[in-house]
C-alpha atoms as a PDB file:
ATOM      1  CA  UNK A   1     223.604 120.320 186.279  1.00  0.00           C
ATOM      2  CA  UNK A   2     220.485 121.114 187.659  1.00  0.00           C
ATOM      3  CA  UNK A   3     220.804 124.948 186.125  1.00  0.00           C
ATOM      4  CA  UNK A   4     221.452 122.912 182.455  1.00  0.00           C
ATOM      5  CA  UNK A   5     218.265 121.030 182.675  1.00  0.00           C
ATOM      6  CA  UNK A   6     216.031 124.429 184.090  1.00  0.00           C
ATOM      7  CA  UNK A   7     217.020 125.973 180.975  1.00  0.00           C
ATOM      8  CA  UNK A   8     216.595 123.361 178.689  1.00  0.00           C
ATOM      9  CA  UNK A   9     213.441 123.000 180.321  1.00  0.00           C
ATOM     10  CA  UNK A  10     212.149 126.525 179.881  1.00  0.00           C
ATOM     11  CA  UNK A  11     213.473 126.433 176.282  1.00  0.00           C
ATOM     12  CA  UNK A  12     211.450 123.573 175.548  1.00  0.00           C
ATOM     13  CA  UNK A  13     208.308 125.670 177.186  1.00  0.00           C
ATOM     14  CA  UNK A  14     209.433 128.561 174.770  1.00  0.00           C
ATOM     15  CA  UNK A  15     209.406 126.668 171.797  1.00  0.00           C
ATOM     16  CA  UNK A  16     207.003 124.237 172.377  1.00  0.00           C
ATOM     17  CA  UNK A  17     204.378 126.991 173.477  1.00  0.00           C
ATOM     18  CA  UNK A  18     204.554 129.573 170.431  1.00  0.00           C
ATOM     19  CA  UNK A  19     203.130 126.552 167.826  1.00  0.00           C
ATOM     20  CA  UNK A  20     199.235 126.308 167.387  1.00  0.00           C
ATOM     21  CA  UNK A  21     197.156 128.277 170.124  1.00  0.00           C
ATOM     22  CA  UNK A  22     198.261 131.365 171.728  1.00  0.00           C
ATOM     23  CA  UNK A  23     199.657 130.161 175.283  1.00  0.00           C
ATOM     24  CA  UNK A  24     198.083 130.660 178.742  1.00  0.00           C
ATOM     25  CA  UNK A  25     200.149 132.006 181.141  1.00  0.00           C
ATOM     26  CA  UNK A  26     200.823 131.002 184.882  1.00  0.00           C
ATOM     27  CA  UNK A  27     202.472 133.430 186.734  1.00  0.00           C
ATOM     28  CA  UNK A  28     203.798 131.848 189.856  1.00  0.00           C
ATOM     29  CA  UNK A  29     204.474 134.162 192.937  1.00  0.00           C
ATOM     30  CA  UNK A  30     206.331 133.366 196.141  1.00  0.00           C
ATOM     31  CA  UNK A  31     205.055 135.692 199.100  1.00  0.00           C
ATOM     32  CA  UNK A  32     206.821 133.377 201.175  1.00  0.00           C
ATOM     33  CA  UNK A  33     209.999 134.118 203.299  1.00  0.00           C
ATOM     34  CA  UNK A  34     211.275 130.874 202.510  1.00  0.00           C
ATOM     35  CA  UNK A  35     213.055 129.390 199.598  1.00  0.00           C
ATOM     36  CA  UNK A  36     210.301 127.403 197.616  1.00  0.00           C
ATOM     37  CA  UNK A  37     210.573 124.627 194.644  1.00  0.00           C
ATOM     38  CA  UNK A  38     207.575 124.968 192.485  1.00  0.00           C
ATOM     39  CA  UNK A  39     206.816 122.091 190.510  1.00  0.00           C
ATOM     40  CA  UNK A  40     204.654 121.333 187.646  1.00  0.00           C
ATOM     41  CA  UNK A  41     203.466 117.888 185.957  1.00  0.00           C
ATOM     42  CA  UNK A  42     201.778 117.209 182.903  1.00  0.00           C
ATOM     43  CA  UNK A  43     200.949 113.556 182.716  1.00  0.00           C
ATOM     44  CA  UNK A  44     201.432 113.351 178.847  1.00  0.00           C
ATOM     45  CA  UNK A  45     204.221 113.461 176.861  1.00  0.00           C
ATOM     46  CA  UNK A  46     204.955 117.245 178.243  1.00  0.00           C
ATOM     47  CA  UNK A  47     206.320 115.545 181.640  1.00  0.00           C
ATOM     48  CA  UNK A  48     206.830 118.326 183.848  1.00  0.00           C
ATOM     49  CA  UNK A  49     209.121 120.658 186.002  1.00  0.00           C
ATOM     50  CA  UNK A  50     210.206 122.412 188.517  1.00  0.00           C
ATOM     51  CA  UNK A  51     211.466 126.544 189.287  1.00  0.00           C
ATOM     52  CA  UNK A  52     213.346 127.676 192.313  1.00  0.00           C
ATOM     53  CA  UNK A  53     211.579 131.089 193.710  1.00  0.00           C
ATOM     54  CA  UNK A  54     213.686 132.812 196.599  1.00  0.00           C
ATOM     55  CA  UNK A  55     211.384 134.568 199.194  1.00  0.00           C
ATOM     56  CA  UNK A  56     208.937 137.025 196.851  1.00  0.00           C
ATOM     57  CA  UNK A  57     210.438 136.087 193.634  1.00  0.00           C
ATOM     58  CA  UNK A  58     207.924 135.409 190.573  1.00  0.00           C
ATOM     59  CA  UNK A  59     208.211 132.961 187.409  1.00  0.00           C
ATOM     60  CA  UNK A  60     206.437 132.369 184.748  1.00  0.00           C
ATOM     61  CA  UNK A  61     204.984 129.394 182.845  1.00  0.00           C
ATOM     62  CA  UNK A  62     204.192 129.139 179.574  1.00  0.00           C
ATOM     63  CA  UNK A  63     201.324 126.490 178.076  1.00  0.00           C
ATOM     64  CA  UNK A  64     199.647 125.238 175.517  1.00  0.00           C
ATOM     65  CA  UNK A  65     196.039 123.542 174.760  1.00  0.00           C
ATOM     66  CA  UNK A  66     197.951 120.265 175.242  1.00  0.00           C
ATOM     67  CA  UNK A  67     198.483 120.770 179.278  1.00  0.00           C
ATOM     68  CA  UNK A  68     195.264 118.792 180.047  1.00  0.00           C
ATOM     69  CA  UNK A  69     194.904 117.315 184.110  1.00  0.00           C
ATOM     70  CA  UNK A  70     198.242 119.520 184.884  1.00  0.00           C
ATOM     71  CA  UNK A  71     199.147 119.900 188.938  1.00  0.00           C
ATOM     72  CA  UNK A  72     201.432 122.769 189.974  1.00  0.00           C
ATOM     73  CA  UNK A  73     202.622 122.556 193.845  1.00  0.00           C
ATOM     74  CA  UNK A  74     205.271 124.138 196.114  1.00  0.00           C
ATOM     75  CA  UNK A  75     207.690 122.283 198.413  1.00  0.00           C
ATOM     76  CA  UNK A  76     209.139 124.479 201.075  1.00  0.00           C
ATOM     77  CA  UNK A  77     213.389 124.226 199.679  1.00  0.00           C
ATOM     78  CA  UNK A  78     215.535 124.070 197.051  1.00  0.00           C
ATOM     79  CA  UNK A  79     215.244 122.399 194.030  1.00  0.00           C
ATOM     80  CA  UNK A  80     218.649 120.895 193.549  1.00  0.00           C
ATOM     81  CA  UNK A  81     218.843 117.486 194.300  1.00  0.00           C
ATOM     82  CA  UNK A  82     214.594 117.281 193.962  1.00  0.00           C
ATOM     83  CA  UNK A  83     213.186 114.799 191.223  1.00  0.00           C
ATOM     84  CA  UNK A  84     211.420 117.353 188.833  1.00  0.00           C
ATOM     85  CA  UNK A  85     209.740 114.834 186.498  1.00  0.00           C
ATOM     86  CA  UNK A  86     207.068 113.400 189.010  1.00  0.00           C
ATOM     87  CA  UNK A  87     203.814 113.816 189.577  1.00  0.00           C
ATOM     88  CA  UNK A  88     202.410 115.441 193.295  1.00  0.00           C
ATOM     89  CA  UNK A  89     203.511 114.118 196.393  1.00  0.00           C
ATOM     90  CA  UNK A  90     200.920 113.728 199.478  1.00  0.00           C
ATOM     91  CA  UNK A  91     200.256 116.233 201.633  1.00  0.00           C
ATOM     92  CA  UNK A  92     200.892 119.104 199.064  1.00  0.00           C
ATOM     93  CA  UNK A  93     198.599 121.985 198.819  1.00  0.00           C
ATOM     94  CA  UNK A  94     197.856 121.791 194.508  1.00  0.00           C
ATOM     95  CA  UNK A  95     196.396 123.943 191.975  1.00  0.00           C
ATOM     96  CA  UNK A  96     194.725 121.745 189.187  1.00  0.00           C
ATOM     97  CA  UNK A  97     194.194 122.780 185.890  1.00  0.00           C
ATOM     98  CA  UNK A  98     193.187 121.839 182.000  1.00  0.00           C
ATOM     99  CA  UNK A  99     193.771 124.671 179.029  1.00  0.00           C
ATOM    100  CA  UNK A 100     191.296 124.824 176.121  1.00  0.00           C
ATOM    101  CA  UNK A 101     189.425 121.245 177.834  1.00  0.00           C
ATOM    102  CA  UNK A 102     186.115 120.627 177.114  1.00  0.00           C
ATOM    103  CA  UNK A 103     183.768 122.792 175.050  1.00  0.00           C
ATOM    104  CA  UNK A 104     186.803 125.749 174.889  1.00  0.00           C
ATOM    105  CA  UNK A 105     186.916 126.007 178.572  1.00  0.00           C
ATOM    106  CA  UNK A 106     189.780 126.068 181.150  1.00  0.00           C
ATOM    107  CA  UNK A 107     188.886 124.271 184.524  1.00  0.00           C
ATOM    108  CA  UNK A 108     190.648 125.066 187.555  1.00  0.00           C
ATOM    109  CA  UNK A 109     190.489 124.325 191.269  1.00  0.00           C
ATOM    110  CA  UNK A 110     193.016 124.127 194.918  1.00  0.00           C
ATOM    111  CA  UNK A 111     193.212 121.464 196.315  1.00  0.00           C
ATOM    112  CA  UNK A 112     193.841 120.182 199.456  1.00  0.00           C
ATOM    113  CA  UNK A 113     192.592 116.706 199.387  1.00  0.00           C
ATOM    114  CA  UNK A 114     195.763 115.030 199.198  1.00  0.00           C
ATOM    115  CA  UNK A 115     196.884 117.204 202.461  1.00  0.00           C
ATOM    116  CA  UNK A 116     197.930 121.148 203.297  1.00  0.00           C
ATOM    117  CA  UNK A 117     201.523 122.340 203.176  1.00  0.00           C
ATOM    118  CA  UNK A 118     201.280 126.179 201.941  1.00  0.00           C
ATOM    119  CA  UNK A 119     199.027 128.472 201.770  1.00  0.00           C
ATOM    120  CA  UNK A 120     197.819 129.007 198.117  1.00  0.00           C
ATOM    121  CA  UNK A 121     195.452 131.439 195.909  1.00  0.00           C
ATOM    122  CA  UNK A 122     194.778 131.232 192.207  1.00  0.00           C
ATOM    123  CA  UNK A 123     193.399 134.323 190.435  1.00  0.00           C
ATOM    124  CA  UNK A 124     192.681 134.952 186.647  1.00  0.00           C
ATOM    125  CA  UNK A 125     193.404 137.916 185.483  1.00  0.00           C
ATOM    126  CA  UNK A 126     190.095 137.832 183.462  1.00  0.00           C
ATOM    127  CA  UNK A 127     187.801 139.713 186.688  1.00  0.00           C
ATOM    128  CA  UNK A 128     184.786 137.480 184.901  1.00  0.00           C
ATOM    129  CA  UNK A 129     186.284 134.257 186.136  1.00  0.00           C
ATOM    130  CA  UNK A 130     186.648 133.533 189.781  1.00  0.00           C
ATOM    131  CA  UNK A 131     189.373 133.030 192.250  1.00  0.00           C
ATOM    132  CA  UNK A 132     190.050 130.428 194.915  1.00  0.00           C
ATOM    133  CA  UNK A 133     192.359 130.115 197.737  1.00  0.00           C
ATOM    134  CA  UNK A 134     193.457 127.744 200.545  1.00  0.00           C
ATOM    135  CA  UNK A 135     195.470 129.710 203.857  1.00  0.00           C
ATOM    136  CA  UNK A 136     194.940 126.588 205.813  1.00  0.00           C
ATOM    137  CA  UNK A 137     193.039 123.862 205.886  1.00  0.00           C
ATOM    138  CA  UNK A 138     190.108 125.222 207.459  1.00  0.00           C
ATOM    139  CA  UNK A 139     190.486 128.425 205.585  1.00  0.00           C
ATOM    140  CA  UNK A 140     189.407 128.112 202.128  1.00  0.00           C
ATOM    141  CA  UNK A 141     187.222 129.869 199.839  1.00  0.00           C
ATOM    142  CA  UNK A 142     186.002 128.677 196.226  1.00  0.00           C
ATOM    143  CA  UNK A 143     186.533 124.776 197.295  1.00  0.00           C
ATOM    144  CA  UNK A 144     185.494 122.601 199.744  1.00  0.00           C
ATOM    145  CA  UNK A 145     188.170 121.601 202.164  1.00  0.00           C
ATOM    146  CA  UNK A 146     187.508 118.198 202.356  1.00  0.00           C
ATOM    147  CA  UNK A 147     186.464 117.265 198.957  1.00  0.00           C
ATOM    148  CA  UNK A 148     185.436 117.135 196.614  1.00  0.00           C
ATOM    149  CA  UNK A 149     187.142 119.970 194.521  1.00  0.00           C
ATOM    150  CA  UNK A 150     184.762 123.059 193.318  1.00  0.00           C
ATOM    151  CA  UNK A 151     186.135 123.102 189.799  1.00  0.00           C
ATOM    152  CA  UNK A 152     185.745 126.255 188.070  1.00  0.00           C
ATOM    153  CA  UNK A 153     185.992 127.398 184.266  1.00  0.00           C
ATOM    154  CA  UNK A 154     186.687 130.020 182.620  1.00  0.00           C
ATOM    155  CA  UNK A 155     186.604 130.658 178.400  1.00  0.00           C
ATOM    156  CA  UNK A 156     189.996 128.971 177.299  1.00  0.00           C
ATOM    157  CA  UNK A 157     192.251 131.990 175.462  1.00  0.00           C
ATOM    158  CA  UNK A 158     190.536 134.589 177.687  1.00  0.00           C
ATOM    159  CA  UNK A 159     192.644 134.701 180.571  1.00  0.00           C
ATOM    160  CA  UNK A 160     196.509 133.602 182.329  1.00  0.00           C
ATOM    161  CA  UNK A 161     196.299 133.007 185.916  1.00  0.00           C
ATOM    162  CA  UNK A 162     198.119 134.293 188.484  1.00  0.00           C
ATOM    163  CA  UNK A 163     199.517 131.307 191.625  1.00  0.00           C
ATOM    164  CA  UNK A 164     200.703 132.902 194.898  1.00  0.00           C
ATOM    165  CA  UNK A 165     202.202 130.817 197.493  1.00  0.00           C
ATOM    166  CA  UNK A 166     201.587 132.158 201.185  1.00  0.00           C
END
């Protein structure tokens, strides 16, 4: 069942992501020697989802200038059985984004607000826009550890970003 609704899932992604705007990429990375459920949520009508990444196994997701106040997170496990619908638990280490927000701008940050459970990093591919990452939570760089969140931005169109999980 749950292997039905992953593909449905990324087949909605597909389709849903090739009308309009070119789609930004998020390539998702587990460095991890652990099993890991990444999750996604979009709190419009995109909903959200959820990919299970084996120890250094890498997805990717697909989105579109719709995936405004998104939150991608890792839970240390698999999947199965996991609500994939839902927005962030507590005590998740997040990456934040909006695509093609304000002015033609992506804005980005990690947090760790809401608490620490993996390490994290979050790097553009475009070298012009910066990086930020989390190993613990009093080992971050591009953020402030206990709030609030150093957004960043980068030109919407001119980059996919790349989400390891240490």
């Amino acid at each position: 069942m749950f292997r039905v609704a992953l593909v449905v899932s990324c087949m909605f992604l597909i389709l849903y992501s090739t009308r309009g705007a070119a789609a930004t990429n998020v390539h998702v990375v587990n460095k991890t020697p652990n099993t890991l459920c990444i999750k996604y949520w979009v709190p419009n009508h995109i909903g959200g989802g959820c990919e299970e990444l084996k120890p250094y196994e890498a997805c990717d997701v697909g989105t579109t200038p719709e995936w405004s106040g998104a939150t991608m997170w890792a839970i240390q496990g698999v999947c199965a059985g996991q609500a994939c619908n839902t927005g962030p638990p507590s005590g998740v280490s997040q990456f934040e984004f909006t695509i093609d927000g304000f002015s033609g701008f992506d804005y980005y940050d990690v947090s760790i607000r809401a608490g620490f459970n993996v390490g994290i990093s979050v790097q553009p591919t475009n070298p012009a826009c910066p990086s930020q990452f989390c190993m613990g939570p009093d080992q971050c760089q591009g953020m402030l550890p206990n709030g609030p969140d150093q957004t960043r931005s980068c030109a919407s169109g001119s980059t996919d970003y790349v989400v390891y999980y240490y």
